[in-house]
Each structure stands twice: as structure tokens, then as C-alpha cells.
C-alpha atoms as a PDB file:
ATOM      1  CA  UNK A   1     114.966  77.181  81.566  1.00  0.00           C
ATOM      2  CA  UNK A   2     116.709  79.217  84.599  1.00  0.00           C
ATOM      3  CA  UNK A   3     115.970  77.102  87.445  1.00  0.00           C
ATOM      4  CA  UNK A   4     115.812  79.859  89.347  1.00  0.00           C
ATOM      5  CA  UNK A   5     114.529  77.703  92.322  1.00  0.00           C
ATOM      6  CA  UNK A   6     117.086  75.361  92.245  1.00  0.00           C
ATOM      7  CA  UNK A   7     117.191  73.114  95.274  1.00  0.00           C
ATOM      8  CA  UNK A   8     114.654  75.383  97.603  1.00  0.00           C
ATOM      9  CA  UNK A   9     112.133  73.389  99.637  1.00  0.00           C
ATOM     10  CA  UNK A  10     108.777  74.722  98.711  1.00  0.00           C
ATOM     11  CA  UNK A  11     105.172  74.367 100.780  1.00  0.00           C
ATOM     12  CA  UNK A  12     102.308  75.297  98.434  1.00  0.00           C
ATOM     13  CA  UNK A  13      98.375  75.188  99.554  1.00  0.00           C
ATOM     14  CA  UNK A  14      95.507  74.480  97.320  1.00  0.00           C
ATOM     15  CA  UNK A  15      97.627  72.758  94.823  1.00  0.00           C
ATOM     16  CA  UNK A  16      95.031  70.526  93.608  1.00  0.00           C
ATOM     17  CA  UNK A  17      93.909  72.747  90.991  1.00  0.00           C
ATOM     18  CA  UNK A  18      93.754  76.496  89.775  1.00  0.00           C
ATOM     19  CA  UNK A  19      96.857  79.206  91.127  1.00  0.00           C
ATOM     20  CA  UNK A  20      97.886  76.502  93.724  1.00  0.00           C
ATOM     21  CA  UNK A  21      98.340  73.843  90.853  1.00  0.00           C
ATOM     22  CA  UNK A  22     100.066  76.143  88.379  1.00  0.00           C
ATOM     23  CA  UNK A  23     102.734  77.372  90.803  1.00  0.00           C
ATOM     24  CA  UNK A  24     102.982  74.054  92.137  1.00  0.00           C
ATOM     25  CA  UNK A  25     103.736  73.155  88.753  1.00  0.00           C
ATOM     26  CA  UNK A  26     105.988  76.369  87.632  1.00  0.00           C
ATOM     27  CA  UNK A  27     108.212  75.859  91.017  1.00  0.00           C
ATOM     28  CA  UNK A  28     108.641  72.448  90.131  1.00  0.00           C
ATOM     29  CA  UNK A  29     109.697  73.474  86.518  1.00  0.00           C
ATOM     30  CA  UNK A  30     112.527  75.983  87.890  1.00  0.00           C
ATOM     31  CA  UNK A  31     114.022  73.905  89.738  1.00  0.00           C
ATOM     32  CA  UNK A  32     112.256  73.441  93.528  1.00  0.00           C
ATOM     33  CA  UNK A  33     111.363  70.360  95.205  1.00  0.00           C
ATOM     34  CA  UNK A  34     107.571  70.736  95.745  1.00  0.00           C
ATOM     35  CA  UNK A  35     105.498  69.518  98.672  1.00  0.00           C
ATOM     36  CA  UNK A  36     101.696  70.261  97.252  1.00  0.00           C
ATOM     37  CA  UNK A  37      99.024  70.137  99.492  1.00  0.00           C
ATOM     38  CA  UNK A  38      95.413  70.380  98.850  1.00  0.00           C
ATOM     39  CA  UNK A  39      92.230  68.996 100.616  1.00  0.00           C
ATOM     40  CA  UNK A  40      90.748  67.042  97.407  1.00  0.00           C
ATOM     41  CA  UNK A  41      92.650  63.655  97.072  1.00  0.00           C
ATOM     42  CA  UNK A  42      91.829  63.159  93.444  1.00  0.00           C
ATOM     43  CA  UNK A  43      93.172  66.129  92.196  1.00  0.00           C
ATOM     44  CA  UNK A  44      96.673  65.715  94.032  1.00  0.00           C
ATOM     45  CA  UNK A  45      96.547  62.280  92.652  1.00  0.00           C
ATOM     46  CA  UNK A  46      96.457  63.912  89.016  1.00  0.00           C
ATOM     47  CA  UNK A  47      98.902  66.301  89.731  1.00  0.00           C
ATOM     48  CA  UNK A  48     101.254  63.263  90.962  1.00  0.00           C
ATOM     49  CA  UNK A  49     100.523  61.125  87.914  1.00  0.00           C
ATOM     50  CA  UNK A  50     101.290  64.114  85.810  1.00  0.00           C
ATOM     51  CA  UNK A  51     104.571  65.038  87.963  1.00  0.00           C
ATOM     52  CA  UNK A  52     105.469  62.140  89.680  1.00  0.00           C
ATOM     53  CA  UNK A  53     108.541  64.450  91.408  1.00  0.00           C
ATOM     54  CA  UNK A  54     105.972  66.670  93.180  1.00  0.00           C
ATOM     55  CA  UNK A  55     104.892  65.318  96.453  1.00  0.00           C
ATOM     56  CA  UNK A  56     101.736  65.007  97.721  1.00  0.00           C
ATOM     57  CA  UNK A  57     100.187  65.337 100.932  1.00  0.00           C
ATOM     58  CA  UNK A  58      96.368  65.476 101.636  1.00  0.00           C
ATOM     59  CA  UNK A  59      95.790  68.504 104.334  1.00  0.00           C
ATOM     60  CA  UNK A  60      93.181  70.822 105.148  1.00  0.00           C
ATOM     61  CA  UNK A  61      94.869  74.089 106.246  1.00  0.00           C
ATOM     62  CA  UNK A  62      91.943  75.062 107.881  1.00  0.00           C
ATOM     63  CA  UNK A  63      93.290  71.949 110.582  1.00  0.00           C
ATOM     64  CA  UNK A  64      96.452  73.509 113.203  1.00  0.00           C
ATOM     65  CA  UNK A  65      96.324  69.933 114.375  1.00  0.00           C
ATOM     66  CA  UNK A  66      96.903  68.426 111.230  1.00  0.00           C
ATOM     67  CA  UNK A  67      99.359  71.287 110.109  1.00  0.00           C
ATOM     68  CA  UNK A  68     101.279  70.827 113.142  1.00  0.00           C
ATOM     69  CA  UNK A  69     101.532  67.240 111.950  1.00  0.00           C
ATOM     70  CA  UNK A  70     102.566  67.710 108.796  1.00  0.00           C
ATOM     71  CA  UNK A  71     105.202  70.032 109.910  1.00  0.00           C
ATOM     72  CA  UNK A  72     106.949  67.444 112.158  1.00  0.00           C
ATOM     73  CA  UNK A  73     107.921  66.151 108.761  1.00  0.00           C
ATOM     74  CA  UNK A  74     109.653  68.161 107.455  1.00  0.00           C
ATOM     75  CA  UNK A  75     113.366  69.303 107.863  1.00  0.00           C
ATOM     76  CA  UNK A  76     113.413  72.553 106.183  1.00  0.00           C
ATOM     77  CA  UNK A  77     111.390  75.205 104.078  1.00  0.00           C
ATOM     78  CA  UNK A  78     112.876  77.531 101.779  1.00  0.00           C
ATOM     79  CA  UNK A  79     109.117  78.709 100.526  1.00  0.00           C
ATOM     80  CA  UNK A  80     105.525  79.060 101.868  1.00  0.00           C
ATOM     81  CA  UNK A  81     103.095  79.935  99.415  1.00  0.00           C
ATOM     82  CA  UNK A  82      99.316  79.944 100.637  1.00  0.00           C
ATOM     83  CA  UNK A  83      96.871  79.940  97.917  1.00  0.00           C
ATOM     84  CA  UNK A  84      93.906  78.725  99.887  1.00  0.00           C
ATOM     85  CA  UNK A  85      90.921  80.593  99.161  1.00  0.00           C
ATOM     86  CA  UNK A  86      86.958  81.039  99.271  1.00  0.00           C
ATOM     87  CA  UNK A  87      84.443  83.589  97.277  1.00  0.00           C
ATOM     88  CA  UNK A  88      81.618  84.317  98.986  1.00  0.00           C
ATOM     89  CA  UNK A  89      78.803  86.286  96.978  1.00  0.00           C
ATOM     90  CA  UNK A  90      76.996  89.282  98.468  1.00  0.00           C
ATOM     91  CA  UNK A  91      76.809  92.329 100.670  1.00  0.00           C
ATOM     92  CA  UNK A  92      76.877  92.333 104.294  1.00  0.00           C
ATOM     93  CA  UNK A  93      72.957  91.921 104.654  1.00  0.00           C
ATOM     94  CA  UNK A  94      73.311  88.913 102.451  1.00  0.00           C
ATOM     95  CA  UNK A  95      76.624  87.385 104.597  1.00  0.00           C
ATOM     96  CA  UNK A  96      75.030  85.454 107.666  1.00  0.00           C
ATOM     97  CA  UNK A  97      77.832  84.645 110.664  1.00  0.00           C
ATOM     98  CA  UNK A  98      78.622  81.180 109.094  1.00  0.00           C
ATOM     99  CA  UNK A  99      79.615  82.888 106.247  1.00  0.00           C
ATOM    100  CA  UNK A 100      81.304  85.214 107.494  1.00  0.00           C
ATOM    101  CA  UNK A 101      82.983  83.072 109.672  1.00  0.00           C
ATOM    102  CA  UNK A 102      84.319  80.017 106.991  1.00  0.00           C
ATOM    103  CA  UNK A 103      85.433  83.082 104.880  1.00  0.00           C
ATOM    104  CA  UNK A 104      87.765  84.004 107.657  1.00  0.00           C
ATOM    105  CA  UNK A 105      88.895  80.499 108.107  1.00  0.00           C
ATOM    106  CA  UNK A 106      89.579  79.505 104.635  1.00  0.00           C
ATOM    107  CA  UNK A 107      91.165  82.251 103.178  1.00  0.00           C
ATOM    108  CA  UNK A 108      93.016  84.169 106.380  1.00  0.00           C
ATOM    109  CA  UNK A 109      92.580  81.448 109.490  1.00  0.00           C
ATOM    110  CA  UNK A 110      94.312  79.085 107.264  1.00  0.00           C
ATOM    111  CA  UNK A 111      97.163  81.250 106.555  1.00  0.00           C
ATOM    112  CA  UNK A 112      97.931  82.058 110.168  1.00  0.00           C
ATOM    113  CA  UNK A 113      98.003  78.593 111.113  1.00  0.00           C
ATOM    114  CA  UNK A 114     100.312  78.011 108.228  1.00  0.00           C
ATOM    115  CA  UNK A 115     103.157  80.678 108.631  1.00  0.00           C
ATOM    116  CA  UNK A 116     102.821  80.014 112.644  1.00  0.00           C
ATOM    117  CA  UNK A 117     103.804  76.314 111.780  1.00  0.00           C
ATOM    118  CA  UNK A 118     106.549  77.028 109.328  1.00  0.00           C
ATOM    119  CA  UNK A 119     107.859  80.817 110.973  1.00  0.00           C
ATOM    120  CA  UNK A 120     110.078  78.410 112.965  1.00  0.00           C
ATOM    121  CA  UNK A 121     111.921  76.122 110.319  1.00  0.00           C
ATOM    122  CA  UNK A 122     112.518  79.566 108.529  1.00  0.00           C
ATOM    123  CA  UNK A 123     114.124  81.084 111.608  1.00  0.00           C
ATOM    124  CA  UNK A 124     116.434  78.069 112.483  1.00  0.00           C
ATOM    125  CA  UNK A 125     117.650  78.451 109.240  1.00  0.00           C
ATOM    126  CA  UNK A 126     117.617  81.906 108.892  1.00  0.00           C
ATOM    127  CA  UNK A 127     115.481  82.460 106.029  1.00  0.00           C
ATOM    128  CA  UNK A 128     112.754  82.040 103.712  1.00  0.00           C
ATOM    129  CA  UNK A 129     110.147  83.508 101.621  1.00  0.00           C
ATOM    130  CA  UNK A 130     106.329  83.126 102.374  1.00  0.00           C
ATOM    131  CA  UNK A 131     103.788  84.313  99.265  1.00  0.00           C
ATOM    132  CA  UNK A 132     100.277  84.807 100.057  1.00  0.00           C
ATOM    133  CA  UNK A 133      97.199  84.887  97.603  1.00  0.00           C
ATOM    134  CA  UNK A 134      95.310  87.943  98.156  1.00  0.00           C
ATOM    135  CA  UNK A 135      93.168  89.626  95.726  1.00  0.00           C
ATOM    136  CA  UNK A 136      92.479  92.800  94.043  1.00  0.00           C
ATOM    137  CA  UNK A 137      89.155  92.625  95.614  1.00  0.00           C
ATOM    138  CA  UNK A 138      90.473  93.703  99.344  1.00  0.00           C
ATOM    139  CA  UNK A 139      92.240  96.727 100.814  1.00  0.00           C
ATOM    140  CA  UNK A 140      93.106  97.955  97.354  1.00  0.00           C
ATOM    141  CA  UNK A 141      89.545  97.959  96.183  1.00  0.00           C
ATOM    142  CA  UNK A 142      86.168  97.496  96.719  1.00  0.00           C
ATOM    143  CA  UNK A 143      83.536  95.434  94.758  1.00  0.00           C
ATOM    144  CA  UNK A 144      80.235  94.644  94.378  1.00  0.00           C
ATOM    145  CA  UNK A 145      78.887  92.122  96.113  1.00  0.00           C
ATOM    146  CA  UNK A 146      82.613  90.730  98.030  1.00  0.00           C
ATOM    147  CA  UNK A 147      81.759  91.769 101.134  1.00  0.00           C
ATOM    148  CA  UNK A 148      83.206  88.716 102.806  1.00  0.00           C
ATOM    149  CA  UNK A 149      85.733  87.996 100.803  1.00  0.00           C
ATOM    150  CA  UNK A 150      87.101  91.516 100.344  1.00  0.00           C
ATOM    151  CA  UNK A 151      87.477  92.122 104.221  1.00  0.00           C
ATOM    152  CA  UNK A 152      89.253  88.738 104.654  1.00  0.00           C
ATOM    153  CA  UNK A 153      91.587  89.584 101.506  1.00  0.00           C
ATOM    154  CA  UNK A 154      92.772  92.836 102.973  1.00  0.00           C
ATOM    155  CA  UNK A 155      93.235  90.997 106.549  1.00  0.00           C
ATOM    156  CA  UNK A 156      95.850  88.916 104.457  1.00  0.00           C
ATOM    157  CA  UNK A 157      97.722  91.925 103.195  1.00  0.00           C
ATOM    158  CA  UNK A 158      97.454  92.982 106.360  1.00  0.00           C
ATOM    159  CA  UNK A 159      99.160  89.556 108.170  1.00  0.00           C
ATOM    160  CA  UNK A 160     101.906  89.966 105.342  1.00  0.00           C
ATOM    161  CA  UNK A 161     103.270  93.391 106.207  1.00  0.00           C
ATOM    162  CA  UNK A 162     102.926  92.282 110.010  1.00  0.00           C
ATOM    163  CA  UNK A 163     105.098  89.153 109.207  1.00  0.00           C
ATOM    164  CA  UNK A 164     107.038  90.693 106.803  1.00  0.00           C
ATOM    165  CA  UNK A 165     108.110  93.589 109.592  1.00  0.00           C
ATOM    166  CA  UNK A 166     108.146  91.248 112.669  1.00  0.00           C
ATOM    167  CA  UNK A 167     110.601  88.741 111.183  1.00  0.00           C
ATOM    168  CA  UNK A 168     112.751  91.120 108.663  1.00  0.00           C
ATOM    169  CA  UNK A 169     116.101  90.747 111.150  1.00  0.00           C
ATOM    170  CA  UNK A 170     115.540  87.035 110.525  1.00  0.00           C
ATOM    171  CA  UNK A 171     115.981  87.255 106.842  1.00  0.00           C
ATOM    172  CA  UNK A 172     112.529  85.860 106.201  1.00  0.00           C
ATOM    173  CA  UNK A 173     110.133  87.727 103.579  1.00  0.00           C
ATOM    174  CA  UNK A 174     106.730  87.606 103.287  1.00  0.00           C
ATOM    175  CA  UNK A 175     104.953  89.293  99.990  1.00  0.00           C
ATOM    176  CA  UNK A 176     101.198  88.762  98.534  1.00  0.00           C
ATOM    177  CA  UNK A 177      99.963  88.770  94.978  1.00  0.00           C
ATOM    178  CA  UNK A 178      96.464  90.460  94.296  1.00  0.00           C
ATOM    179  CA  UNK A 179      95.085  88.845  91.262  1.00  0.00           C
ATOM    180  CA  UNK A 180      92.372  90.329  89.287  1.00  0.00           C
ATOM    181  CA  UNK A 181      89.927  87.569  87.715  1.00  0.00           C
ATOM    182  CA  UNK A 182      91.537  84.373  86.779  1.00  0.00           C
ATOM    183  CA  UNK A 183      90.084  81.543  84.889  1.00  0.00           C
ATOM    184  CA  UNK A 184      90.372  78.720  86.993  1.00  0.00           C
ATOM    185  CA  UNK A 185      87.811  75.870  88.208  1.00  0.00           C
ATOM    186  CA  UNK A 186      86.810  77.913  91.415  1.00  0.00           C
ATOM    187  CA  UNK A 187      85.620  80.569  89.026  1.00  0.00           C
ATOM    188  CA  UNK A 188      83.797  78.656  86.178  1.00  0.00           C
ATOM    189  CA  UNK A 189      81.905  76.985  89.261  1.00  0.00           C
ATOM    190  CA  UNK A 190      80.921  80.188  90.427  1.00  0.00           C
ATOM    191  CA  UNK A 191      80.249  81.206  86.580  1.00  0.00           C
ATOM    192  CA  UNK A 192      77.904  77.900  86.222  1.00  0.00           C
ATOM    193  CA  UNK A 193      76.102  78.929  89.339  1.00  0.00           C
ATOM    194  CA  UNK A 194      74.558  82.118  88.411  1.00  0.00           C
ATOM    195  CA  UNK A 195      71.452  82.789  87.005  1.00  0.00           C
ATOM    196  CA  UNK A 196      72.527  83.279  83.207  1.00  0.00           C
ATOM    197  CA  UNK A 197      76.325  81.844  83.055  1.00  0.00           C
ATOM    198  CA  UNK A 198      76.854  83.168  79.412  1.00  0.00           C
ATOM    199  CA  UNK A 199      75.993  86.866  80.904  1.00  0.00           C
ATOM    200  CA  UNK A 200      77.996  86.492  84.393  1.00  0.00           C
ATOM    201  CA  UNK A 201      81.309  85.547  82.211  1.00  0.00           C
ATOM    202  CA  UNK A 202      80.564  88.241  79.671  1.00  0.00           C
ATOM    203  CA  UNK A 203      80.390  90.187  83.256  1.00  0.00           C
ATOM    204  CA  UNK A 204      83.472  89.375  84.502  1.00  0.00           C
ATOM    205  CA  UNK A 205      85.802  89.655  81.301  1.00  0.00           C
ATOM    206  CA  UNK A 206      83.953  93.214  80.520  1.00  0.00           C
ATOM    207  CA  UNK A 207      85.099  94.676  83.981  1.00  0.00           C
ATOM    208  CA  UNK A 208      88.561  93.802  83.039  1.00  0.00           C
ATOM    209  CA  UNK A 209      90.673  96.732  81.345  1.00  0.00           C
ATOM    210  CA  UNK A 210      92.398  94.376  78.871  1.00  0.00           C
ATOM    211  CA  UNK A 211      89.084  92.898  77.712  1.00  0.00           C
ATOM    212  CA  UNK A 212      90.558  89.242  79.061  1.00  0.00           C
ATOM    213  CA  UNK A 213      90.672  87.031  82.169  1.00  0.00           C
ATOM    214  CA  UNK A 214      94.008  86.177  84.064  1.00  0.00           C
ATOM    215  CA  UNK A 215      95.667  83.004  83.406  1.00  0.00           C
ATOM    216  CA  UNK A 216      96.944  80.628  86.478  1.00  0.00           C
ATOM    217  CA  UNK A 217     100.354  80.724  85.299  1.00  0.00           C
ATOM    218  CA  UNK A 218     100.544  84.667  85.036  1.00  0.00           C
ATOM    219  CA  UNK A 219      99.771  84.602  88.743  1.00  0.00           C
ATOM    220  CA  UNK A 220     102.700  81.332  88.970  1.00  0.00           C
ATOM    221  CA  UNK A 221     105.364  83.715  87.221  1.00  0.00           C
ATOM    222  CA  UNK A 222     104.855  86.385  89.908  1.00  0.00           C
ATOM    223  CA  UNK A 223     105.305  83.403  92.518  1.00  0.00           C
ATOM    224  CA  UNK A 224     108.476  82.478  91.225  1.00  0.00           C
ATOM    225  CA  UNK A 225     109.778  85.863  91.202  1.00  0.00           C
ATOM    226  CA  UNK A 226     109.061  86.515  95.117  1.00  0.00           C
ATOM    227  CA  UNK A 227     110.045  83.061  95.804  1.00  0.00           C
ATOM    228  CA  UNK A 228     113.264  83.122  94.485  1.00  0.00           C
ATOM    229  CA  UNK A 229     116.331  85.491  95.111  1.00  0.00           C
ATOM    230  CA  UNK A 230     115.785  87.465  92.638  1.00  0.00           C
ATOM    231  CA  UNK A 231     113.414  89.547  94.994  1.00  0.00           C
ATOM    232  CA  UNK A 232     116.056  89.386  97.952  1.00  0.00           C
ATOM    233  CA  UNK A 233     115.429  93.290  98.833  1.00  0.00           C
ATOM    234  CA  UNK A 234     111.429  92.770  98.593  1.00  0.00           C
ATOM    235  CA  UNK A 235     109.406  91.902 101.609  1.00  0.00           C
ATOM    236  CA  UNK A 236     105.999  93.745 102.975  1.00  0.00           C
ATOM    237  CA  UNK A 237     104.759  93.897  99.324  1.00  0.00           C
ATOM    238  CA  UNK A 238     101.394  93.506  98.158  1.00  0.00           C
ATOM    239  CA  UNK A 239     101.632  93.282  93.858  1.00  0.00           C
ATOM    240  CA  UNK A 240      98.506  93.234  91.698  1.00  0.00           C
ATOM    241  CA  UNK A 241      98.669  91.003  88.888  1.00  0.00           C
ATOM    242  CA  UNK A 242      95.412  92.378  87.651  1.00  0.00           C
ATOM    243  CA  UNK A 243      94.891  93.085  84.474  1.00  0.00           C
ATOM    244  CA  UNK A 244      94.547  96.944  85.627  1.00  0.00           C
ATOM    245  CA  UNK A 245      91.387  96.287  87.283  1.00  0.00           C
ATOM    246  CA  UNK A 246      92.565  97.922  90.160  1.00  0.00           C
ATOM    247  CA  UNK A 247      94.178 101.479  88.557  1.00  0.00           C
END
């Protein structure tokens, strides 16, 4: 092992289960000491039984009050990485305005309120890396039936060049990962949902060029890279971890 995150203060979102849980995990492995966060208090307390040196802290990031909170806790931060997501199903005649809308605020609201809250431990110290979850479904491509969640995706590769060229002279860098389909709990809900579940996963692993789903940790290796300083000269990046769904 490299611990190639050695000592850095790290922030992740969502780390109750899926991407946010295996990057939680993989930063703790190199070397990082891990805050997690996550809505769901049972799965943090699983996470904490299983590494009792990650912390824990229940928080919705969907709550500035409670992020602002949060924040007065903490000294320093070395990493943000926002992994808080939502897929909604459908076109635009089938998203209403309250789906539009908790779209927005789960998977770009949240992130805004996040970076706004840490932008300023990063500049008193004069750097940091944020990481931001995208998706391949976004500004790189469309796809059937992500009307919601596609718009909101591209607004966060959007946010991460803005960030990324508003704070560059501060030595802070901000990068996103667009992953293709990953096996995870979000998605085998979303699998079990659908009409015929043994058709909708044959569905999703057929649209894949390498005939496979994603794995959380694929997406965590990618993390570590643009959290560490290995990826010192990288900032304003968007990098599909995709499978090649998206050539």
C-alpha cells in the first residue's frame, strides 16, 4: 500500500453505502483521516463498526444550516468529495416540478452548499482538492428517460469548471468523475422497481460496451487519484469512468 493520502483531512458525502462508502473506505486505506457523512444512521453505524478509524457524522447535505454546523467543527480540509446523488426516471412530460426540483437539490443544491461551506478552510490554508460525482448521463451524453437527472449532472460539471477557474490562484482544485452504470444499492433498488427486474438489469449491462457494470471501487480509485497529489496540475476536469458508454 502507497498511502498516497497520508495525513489529508478528507469530507466525503453519501458515505453510507455505494461510491460514497467505497471511497470513504479506499481514502481511509491510503492513508487519510476520513470524516463520512451520510443521511441514514444505520449505515454509518456499519461503516464505523467495520472501520472504527472513520468518523461518522449524520448530515443531510441538502441542510446549509446543518452544513454550516458541521463545518464549525472542523479545523481543516485537505479533500471534499460529494457523492450525493438522486435518479429520477423519465422524460420531461413525465418530471412534475417536485421532481424536478429535489433532483436539483440532491444531486447539485447539495453540492453548492457543500463547497460554499468548505471553499473557506481550503483558502486559509491555501489548498485543497474537491471531487464531485457526476455522471455519464449529463453534458457528455444524453439518455433515455434521465431527463432530470441528466440536466442536474451537467449543472455539476458545470459548478466544477466554475470552481475550479474561480479559485485556481488559491491552489484549490476541483475535478468530477462521470461514472457509467455502477452496481451499487441505489441501482438494484431502482432494478427491483421496474416492471420485469431480470429484463431492466439485462438492460442496463447490455448498453454497456464491455458487456459489465462498474464497480464502486473503480469509481474510489479515480477518487484517490484527484484527491491526492498525484493530480497536482489537474483541476476543471470532468473524467468518465464509464465503461465506454460514453465514446
Amino acid at each position: 500500500m502507497n498511502r498516497r493520502l497520508e495525513g489529508k483531512k478528507i469530507i466525503v458525502t453519501a458515505a453510507g453505502q455505494g461510491i460514497g462508502k467505497a471511497t470513504a473506505i479506499a481514502f481511509h486505506n491510503e492513508g487519510a483521516h476520513v470524516i463520512a457523512t451520510d443521511l441514514n444512521d444505520k449505515t454509518l453505524a456499519e461503516l464505523n463498526k467495520e472501520f472504527p478509524n472513520i468518523k461518522v457524522r449524520t448530515l443531510d447535505s441538502t441542510d446549509n444550516n446543518a452544513i454550516l454546523e458541521f463545518v464549525k467543527t472542523l479545523d481543516k480540509v485537505d479533500v471534499l468529495f460529494n457523492a450525493v446523488g438522486f435518479v429520477h426516471h423519465g422524460t420531461i412530460l413525465e418530471c412534475e416540478e417536485k421532481d424536478w426540483d429535489f433532483s436539483f437539490n440532491v444531486n447539485i443544491k447539495a453540492m453548492y452548499f457543500m463547497c460554499k461551506a468548505i471553499l473557506p478552510l481550503m483558502i486559509k490554508q491555501n489548498s485543497g482538492s474537491i471531487v464531485n460525482i457526476s455522471s455519464c448521463a449529463s453534458s457528455l451524453k444524453g439518455f433515455p428517460n434521465r431527463f432530470a437527472y441528466g440536466t442536474s449532472k451537467g449543472a455539476v460539471i458545470a459548478l466544477t469548471k466554475s470552481i475550479a477557474a474561480d479559485f485556481v490562484k488559491q491552489n484549490i482544485r476541483c475535478n468530477s468523475i462521470a461514472p457509467g452504470t455502477v452496481f451499487s444499492p441505489s441501482w438494484q433498488d431502482r432494478v427491483n422497481q421496474s416492471p420485469d427486474p431480470v429484463q431492466a438489469k439485462k438492460d442496463f449491462i447490455a448498453r454497456q460496451p464491455m458487456g459489465r457494470l462498474g464497480t464502486a471501487e473503480e469509481i474510489a480509485s479515480m477518487a484517490i487519484y484527484l484527491a491526492s497529489d498525484e493530480s497536482t496540475f489537474t483541476t476543471g476536469t470532468t473524467i468518465s469512468v464509464d465503461g465506454g458508454i460514453s465514446i
